[in-house]
PDB file of N, CA and C in Angstrom:
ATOM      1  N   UNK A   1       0.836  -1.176   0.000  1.00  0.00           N
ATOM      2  CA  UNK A   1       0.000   0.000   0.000  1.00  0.00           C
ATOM      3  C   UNK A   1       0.879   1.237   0.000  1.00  0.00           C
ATOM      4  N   UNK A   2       0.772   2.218  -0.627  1.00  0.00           N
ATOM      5  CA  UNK A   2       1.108   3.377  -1.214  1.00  0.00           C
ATOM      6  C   UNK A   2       1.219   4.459   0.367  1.00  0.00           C
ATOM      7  N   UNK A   3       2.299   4.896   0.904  1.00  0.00           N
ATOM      8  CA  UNK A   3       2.518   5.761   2.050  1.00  0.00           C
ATOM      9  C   UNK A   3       1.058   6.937   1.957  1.00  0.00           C
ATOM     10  N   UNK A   4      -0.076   6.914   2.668  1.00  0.00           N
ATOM     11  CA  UNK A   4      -0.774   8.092   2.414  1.00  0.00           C
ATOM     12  C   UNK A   4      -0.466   9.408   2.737  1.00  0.00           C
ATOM     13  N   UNK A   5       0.674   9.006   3.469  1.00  0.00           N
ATOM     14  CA  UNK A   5       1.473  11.136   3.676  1.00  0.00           C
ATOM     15  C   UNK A   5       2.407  10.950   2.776  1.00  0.00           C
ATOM     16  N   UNK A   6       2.757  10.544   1.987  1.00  0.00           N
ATOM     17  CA  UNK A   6       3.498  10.660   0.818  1.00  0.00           C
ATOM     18  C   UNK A   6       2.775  11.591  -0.263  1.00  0.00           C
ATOM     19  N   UNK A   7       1.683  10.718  -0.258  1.00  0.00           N
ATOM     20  CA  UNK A   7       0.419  11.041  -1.283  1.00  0.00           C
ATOM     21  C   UNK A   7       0.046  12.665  -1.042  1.00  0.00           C
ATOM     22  N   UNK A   8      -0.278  12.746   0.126  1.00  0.00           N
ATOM     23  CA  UNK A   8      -1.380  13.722   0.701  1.00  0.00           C
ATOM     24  C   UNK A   8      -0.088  15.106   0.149  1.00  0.00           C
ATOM     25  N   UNK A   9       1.293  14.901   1.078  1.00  0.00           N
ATOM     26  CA  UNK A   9       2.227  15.864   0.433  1.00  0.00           C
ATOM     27  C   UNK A   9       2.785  16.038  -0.759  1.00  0.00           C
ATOM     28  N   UNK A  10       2.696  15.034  -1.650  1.00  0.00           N
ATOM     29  CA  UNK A  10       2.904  15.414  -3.068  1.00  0.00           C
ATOM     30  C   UNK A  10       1.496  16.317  -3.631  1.00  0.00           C
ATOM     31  N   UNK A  11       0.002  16.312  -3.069  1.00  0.00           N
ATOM     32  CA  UNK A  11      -1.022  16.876  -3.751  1.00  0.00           C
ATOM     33  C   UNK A  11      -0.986  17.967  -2.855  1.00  0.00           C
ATOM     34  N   UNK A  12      -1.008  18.286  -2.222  1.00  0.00           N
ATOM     35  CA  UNK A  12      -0.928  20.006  -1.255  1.00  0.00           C
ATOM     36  C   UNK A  12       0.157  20.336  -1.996  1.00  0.00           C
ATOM     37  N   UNK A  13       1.507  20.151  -2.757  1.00  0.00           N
ATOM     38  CA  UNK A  13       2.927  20.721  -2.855  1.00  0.00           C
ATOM     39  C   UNK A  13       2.053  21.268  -4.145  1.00  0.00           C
ATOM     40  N   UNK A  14       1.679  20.221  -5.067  1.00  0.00           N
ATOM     41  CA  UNK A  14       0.917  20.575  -6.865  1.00  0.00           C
ATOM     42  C   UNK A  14       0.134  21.618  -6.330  1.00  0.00           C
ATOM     43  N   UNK A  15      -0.766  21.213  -5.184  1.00  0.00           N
ATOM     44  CA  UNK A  15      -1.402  22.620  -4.950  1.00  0.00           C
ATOM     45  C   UNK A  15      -1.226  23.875  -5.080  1.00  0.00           C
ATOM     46  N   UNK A  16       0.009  24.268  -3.959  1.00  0.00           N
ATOM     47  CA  UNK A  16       0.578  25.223  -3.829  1.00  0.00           C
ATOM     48  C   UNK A  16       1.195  26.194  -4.914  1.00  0.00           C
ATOM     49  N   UNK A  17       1.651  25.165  -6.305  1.00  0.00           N
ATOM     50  CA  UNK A  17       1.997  25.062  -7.431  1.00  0.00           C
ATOM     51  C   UNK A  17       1.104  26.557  -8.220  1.00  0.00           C
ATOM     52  N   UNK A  18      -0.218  25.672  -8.380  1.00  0.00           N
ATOM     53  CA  UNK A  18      -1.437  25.613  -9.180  1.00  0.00           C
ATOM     54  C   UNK A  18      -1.581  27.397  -8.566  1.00  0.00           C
ATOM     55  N   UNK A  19      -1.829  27.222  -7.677  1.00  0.00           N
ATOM     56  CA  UNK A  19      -2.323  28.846  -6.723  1.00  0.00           C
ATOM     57  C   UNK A  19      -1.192  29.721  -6.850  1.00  0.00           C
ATOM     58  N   UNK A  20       0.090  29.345  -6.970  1.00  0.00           N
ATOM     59  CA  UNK A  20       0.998  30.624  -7.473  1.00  0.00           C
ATOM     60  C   UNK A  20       1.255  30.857  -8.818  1.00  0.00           C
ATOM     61  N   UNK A  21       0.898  29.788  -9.416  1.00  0.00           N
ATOM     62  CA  UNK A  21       0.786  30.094 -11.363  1.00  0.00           C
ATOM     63  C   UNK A  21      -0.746  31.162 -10.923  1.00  0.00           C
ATOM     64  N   UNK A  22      -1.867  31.079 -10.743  1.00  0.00           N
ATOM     65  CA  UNK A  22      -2.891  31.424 -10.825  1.00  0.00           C
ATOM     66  C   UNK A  22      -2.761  33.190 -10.438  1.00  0.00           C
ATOM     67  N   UNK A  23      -2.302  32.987  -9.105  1.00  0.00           N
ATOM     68  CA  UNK A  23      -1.758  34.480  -8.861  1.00  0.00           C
ATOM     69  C   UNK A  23      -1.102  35.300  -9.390  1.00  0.00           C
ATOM     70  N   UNK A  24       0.193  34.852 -10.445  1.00  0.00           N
ATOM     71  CA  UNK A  24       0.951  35.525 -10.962  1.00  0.00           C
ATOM     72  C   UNK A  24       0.241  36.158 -11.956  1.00  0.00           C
ATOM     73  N   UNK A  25      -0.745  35.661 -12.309  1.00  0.00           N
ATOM     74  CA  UNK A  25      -1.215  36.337 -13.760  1.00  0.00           C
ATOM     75  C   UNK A  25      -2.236  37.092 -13.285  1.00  0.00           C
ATOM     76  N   UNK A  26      -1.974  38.369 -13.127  1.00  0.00           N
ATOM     77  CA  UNK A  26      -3.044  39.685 -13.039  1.00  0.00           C
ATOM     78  C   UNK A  26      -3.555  39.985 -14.334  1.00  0.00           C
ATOM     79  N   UNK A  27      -4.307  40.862 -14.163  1.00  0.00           N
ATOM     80  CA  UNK A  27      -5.676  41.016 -15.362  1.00  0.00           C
ATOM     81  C   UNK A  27      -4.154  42.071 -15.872  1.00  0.00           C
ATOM     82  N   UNK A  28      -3.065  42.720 -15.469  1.00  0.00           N
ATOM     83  CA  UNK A  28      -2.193  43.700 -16.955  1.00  0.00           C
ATOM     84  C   UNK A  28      -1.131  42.604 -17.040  1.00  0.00           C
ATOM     85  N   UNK A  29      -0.999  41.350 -16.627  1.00  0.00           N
ATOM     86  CA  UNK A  29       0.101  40.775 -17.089  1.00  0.00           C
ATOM     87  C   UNK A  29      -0.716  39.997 -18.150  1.00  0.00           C
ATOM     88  N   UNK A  30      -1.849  39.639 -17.797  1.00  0.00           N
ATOM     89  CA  UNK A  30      -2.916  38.696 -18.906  1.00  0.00           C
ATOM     90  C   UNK A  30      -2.818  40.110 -20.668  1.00  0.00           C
ATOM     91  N   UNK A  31      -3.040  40.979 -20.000  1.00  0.00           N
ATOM     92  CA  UNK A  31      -2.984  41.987 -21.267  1.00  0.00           C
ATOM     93  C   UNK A  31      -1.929  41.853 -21.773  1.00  0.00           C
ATOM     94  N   UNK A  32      -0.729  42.013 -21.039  1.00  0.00           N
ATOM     95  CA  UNK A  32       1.113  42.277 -21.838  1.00  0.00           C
ATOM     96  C   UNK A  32       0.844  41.102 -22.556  1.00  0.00           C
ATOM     97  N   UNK A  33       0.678  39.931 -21.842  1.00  0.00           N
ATOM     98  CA  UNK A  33       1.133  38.995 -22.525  1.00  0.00           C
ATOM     99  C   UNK A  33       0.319  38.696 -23.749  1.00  0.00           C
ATOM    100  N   UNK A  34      -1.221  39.188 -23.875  1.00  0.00           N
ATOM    101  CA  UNK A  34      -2.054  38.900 -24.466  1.00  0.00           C
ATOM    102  C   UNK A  34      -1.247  39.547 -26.178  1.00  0.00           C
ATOM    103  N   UNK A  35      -1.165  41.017 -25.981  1.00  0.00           N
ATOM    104  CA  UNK A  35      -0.320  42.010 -26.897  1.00  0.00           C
ATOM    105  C   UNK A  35       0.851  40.876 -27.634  1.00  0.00           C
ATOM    106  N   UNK A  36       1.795  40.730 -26.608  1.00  0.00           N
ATOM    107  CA  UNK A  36       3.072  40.133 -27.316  1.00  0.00           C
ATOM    108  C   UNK A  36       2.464  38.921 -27.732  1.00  0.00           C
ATOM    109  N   UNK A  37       1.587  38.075 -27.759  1.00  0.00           N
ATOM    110  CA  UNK A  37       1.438  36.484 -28.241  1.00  0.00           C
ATOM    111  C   UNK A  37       0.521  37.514 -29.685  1.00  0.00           C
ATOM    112  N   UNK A  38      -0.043  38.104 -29.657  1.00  0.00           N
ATOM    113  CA  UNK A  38      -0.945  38.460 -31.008  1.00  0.00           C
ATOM    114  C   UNK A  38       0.225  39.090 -31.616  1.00  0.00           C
ATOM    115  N   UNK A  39       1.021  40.001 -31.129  1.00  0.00           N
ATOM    116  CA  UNK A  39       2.101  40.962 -32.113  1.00  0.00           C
ATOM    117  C   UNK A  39       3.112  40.149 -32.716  1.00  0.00           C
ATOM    118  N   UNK A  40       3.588  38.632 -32.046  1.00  0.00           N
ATOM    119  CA  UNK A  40       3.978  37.244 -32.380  1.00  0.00           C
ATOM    120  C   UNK A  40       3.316  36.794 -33.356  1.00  0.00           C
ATOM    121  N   UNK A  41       2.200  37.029 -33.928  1.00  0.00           N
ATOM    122  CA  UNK A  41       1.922  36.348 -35.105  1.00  0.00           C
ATOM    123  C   UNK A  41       1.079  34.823 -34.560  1.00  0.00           C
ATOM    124  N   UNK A  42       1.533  34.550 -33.881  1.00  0.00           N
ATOM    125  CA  UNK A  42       0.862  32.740 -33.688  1.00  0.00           C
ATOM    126  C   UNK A  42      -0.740  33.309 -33.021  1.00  0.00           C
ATOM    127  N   UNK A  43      -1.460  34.555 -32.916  1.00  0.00           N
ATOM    128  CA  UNK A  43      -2.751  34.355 -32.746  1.00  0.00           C
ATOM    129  C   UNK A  43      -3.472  35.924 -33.963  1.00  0.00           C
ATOM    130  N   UNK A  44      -4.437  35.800 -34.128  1.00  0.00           N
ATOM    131  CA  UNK A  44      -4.704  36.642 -35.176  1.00  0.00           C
ATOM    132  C   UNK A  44      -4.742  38.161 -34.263  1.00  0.00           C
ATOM    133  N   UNK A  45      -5.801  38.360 -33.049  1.00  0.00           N
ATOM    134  CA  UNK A  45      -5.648  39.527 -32.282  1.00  0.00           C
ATOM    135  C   UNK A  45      -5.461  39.526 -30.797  1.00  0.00           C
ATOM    136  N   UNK A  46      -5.242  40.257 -30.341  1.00  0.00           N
ATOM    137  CA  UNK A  46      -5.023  40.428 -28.851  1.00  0.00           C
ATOM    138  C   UNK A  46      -6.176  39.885 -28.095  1.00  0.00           C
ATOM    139  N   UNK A  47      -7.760  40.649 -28.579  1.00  0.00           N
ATOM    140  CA  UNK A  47      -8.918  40.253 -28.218  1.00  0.00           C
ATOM    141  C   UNK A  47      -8.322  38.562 -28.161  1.00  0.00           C
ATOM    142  N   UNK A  48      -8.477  38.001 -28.853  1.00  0.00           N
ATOM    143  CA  UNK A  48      -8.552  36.279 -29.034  1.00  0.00           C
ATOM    144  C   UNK A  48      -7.586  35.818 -28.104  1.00  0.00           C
ATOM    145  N   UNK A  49      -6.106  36.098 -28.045  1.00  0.00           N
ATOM    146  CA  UNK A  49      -5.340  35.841 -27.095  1.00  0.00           C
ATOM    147  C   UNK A  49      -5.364  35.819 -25.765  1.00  0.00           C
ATOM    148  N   UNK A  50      -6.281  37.362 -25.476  1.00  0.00           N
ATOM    149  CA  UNK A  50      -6.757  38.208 -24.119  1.00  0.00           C
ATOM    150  C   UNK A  50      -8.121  36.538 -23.854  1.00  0.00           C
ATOM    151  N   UNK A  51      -8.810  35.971 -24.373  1.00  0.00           N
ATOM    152  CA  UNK A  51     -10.092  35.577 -24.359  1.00  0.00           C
ATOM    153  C   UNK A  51      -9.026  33.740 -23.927  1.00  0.00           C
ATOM    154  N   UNK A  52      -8.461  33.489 -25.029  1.00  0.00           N
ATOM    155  CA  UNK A  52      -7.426  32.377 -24.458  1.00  0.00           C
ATOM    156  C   UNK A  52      -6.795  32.021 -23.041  1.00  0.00           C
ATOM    157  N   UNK A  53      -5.745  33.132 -22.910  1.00  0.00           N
ATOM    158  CA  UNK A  53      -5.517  33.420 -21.627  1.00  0.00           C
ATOM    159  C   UNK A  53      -6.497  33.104 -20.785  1.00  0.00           C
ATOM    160  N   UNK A  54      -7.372  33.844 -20.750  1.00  0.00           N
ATOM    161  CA  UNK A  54      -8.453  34.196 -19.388  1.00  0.00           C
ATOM    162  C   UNK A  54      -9.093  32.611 -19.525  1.00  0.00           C
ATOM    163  N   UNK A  55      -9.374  31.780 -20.419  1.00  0.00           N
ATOM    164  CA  UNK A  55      -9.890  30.797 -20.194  1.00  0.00           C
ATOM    165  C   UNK A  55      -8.697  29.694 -19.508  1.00  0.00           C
ATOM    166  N   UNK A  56      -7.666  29.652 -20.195  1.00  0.00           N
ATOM    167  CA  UNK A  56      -6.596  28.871 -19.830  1.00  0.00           C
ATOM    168  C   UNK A  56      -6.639  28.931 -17.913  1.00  0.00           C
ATOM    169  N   UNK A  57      -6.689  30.339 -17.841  1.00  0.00           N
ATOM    170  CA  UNK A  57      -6.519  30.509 -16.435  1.00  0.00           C
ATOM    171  C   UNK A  57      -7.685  30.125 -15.308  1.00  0.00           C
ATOM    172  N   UNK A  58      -8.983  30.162 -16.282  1.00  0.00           N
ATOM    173  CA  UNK A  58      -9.836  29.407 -15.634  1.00  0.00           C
ATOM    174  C   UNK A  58      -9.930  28.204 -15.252  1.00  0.00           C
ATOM    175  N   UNK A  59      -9.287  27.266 -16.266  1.00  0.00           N
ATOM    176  CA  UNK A  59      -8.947  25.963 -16.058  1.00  0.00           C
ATOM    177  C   UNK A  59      -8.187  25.520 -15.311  1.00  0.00           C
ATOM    178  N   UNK A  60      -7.163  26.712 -15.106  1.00  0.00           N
ATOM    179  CA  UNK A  60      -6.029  26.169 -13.738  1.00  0.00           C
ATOM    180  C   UNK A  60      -6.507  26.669 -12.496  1.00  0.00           C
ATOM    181  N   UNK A  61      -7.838  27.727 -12.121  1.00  0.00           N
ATOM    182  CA  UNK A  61      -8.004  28.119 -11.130  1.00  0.00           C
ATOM    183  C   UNK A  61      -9.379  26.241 -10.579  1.00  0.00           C
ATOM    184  N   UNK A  62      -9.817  25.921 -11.695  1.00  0.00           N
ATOM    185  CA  UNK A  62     -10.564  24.820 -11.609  1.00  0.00           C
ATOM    186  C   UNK A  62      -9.996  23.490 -10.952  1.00  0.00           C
ATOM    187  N   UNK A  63      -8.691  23.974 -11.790  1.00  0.00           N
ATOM    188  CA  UNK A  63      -7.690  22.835 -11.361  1.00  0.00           C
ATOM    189  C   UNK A  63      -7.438  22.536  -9.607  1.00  0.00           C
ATOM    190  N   UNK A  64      -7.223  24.161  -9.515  1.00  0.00           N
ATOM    191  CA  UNK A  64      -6.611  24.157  -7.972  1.00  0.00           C
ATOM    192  C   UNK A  64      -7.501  24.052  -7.034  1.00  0.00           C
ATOM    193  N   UNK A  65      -8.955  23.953  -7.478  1.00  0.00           N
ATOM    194  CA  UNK A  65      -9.879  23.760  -6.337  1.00  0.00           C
ATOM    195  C   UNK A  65     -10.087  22.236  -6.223  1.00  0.00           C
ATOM    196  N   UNK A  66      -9.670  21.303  -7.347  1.00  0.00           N
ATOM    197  CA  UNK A  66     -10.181  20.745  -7.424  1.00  0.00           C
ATOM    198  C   UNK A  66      -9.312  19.592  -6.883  1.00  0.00           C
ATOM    199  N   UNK A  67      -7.871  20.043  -6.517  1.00  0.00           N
ATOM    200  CA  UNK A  67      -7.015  19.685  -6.088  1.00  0.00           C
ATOM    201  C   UNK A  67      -6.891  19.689  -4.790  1.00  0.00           C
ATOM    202  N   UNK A  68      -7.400  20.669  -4.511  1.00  0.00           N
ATOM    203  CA  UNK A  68      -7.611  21.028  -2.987  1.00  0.00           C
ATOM    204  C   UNK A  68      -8.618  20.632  -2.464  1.00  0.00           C
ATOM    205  N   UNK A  69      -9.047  20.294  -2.985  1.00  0.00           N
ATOM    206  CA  UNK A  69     -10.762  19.083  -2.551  1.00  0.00           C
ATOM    207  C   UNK A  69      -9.942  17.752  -2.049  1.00  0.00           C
ATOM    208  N   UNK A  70      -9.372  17.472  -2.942  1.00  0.00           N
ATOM    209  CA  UNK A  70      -8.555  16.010  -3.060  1.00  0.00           C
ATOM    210  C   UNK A  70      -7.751  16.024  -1.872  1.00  0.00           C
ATOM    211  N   UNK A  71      -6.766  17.020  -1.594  1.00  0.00           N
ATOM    212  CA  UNK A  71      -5.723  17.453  -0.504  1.00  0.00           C
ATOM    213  C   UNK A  71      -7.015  17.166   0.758  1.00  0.00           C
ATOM    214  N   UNK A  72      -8.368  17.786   0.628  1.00  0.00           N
ATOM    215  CA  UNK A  72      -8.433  18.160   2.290  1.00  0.00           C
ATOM    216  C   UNK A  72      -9.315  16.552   2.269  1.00  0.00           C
ATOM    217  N   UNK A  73      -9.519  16.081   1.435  1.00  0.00           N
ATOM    218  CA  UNK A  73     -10.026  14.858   2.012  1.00  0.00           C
ATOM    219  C   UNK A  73      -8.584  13.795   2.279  1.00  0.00           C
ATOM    220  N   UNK A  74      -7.879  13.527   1.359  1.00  0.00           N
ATOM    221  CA  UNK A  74      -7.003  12.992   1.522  1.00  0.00           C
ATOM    222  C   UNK A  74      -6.374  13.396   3.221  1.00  0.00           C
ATOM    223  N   UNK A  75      -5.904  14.533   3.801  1.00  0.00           N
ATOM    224  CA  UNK A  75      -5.713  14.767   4.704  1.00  0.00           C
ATOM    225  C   UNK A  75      -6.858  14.272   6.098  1.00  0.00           C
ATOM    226  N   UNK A  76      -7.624  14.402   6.034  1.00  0.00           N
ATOM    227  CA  UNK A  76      -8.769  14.042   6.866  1.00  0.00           C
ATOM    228  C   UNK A  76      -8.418  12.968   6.765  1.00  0.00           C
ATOM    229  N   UNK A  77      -8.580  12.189   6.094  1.00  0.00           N
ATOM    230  CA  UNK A  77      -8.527  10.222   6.327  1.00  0.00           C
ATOM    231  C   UNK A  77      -6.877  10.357   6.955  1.00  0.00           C
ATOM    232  N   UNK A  78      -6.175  10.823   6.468  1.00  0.00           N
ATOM    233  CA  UNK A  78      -4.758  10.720   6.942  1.00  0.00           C
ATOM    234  C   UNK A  78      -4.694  10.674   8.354  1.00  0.00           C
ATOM    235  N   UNK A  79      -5.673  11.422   8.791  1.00  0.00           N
ATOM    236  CA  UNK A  79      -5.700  12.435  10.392  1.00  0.00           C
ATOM    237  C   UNK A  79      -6.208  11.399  11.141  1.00  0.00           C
ATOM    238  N   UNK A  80      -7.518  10.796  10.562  1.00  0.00           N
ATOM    239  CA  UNK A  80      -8.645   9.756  10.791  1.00  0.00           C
ATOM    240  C   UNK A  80      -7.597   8.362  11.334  1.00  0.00           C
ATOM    241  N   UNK A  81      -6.447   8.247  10.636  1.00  0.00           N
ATOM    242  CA  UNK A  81      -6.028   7.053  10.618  1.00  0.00           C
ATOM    243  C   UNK A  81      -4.662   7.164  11.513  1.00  0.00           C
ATOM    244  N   UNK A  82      -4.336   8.558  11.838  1.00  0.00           N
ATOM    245  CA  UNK A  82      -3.660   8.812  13.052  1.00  0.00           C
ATOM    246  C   UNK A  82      -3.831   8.829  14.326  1.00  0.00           C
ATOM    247  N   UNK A  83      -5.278   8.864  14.170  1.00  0.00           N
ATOM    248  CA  UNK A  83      -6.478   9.279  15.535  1.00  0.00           C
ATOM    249  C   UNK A  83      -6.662  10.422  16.204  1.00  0.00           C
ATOM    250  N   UNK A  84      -6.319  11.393  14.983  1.00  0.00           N
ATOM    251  CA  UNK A  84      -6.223  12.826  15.977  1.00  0.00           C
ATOM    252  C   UNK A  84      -7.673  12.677  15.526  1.00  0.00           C
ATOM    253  N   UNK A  85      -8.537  14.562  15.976  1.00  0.00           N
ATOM    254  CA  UNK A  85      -9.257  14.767  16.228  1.00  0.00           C
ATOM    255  C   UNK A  85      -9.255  16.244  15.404  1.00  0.00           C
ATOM    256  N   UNK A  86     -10.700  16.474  14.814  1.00  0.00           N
ATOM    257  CA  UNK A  86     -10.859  17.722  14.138  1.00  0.00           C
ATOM    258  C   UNK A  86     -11.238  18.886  15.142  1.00  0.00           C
ATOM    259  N   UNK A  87     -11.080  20.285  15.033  1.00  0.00           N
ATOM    260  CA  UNK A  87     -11.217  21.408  15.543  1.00  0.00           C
ATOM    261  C   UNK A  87     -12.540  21.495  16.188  1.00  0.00           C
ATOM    262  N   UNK A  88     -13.211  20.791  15.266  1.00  0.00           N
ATOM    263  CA  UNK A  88     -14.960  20.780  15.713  1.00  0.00           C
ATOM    264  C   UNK A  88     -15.116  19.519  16.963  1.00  0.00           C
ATOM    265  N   UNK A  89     -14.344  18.374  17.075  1.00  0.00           N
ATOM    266  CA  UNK A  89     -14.662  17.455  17.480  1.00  0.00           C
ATOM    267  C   UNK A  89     -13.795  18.265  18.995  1.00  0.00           C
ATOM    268  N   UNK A  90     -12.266  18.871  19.218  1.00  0.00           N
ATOM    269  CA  UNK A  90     -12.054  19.645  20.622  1.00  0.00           C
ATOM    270  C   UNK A  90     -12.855  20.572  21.015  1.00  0.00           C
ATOM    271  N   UNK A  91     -13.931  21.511  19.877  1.00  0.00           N
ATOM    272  CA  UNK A  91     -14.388  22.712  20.593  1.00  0.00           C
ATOM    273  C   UNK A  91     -15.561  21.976  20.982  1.00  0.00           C
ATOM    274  N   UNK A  92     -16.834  20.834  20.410  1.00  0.00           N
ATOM    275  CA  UNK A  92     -17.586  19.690  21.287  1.00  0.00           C
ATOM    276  C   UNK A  92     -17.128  19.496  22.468  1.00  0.00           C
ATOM    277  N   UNK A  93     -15.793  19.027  22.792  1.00  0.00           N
ATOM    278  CA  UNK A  93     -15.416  18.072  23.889  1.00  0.00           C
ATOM    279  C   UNK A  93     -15.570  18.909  24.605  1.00  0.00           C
ATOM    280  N   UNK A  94     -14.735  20.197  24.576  1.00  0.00           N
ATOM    281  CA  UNK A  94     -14.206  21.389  25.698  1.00  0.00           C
ATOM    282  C   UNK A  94     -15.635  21.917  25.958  1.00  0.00           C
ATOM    283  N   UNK A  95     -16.925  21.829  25.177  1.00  0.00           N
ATOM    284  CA  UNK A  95     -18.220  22.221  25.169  1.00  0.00           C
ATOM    285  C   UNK A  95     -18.759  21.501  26.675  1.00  0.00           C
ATOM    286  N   UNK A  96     -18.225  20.270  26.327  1.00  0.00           N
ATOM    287  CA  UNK A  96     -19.331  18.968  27.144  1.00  0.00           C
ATOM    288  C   UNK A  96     -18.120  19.078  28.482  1.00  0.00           C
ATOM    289  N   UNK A  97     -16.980  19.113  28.315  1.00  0.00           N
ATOM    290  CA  UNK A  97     -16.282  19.531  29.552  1.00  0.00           C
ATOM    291  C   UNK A  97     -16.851  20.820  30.490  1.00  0.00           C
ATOM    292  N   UNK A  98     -17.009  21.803  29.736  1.00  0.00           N
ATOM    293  CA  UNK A  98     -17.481  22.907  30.159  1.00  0.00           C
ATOM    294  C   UNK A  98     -18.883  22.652  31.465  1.00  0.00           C
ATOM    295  N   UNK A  99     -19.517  22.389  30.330  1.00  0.00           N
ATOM    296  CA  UNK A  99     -21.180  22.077  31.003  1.00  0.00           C
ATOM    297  C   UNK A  99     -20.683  20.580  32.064  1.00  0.00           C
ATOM    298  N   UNK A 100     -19.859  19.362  32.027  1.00  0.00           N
ATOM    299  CA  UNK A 100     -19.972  19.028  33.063  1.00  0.00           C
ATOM    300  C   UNK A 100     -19.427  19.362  34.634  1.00  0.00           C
ATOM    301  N   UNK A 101     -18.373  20.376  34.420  1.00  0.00           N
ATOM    302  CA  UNK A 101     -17.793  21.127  35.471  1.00  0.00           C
ATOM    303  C   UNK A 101     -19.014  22.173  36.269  1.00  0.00           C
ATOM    304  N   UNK A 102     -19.566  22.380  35.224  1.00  0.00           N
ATOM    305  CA  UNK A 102     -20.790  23.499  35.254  1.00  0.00           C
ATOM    306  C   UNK A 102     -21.668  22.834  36.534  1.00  0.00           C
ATOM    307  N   UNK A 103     -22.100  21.803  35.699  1.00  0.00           N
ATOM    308  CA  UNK A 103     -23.300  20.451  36.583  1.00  0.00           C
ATOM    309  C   UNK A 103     -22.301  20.126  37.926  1.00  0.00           C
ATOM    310  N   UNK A 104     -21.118  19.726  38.023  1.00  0.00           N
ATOM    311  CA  UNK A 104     -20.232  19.443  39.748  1.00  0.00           C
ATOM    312  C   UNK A 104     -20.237  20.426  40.406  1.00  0.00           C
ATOM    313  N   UNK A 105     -20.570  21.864  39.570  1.00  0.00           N
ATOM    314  CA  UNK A 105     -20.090  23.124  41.026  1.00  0.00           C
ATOM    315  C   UNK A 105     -21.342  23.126  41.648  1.00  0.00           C
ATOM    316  N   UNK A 106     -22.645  22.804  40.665  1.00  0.00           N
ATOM    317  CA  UNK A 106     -23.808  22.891  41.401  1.00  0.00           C
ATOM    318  C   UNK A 106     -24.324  21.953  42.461  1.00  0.00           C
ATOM    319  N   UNK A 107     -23.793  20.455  41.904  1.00  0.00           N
ATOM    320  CA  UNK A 107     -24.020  19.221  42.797  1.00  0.00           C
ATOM    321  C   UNK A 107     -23.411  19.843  44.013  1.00  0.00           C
ATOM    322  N   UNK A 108     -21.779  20.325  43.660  1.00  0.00           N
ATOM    323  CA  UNK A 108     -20.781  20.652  45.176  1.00  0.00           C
ATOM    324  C   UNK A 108     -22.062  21.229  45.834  1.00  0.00           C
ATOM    325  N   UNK A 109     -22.536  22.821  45.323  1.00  0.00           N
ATOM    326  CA  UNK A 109     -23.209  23.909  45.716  1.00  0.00           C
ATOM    327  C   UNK A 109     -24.427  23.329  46.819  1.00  0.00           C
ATOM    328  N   UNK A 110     -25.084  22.466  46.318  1.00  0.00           N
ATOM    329  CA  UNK A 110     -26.064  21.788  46.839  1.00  0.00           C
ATOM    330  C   UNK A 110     -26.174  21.224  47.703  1.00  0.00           C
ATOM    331  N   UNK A 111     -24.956  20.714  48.010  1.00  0.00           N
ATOM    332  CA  UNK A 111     -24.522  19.528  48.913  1.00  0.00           C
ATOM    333  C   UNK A 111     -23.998  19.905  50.013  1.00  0.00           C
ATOM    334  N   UNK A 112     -23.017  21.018  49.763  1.00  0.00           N
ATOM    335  CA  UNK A 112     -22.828  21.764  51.102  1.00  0.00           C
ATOM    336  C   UNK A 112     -23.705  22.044  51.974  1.00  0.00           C
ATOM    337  N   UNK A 113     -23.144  21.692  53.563  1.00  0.00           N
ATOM    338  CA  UNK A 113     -23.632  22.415  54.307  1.00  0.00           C
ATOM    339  C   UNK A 113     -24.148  23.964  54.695  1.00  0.00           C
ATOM    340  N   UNK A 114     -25.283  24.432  54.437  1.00  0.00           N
ATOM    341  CA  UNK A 114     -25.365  25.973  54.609  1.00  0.00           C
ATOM    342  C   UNK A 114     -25.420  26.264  56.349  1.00  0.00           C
TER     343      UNK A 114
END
C-alpha cells in the first residue's frame, strides 16, 4: 500500500503550485502577454489571445480547487487514521467539559452544608 502522507504531500505541494501560477497572472500581465502572443503572429488579435488566456486561467483556477478538494479529504482520512481529532470534534469536547464542570459546582453547591 502506497505511504498516504506521501500522497497527501505530493497533492498540497501541486497545490501550492497551481495557486501561485494562478496568482501571478493579473488582469495587466494577462494583457502584456495577451499584446506580445498576437504581435507574435501565432494568434490573429489580442482580443482572441486576451479571451485564451483568461480561459486557460480558468482551467487552472478549476484545477486548484479541485485539487484542494482532493488534498483536504485525503488529509482528513490521513488524520482519521492517526487518531487525531478535528477542531470541531475539541471545541464539542471542551463544550461537554465545560457544562460538566458546570453540573459538579452545582451538585458541590447543593450539597454543602449551609
Amino acid at each position: 500500500m502506497a505511504d498516504p502522507a506521501s500522497g497527501s504531500r505530493a497533492l498540497v505541494s501541486e497545490l501550492a503550485l497551481a495557486a501561485v501560477g494562478v496568482a501571478a497572472l493579473s488582469a495587466d500581465r494577462i494583457d502584456a502577454l495577451a499584446e506580445a502572443i498576437a504581435s507574435g503572429g501565432k494568434i490573429a488579435s489580442v482580443d482572441e489571445a486576451r479571451e485564451l488566456l483568461r480561459d486557460e486561467i480558468e482551467r487552472w483556477r478549476e484545477e486548484a480547487a479541485r485539487v484542494s478538494g482532493q488534498a483536504t479529504t485525503r488529509l482528513s482520512v490521513l488524520a482519521r487514521e492517526l487518531g487525531l481529532i478535528t477542531r470541531e470534534e475539541a471545541d464539542e469536547l471542551e463544550l461537554r467539559v465545560a457544562q460538566l464542570e458546570h453540573r459538579l459546582q452545582l451538585l458541590e453547591r447543593d450539597s454543602d452544608p449551609a
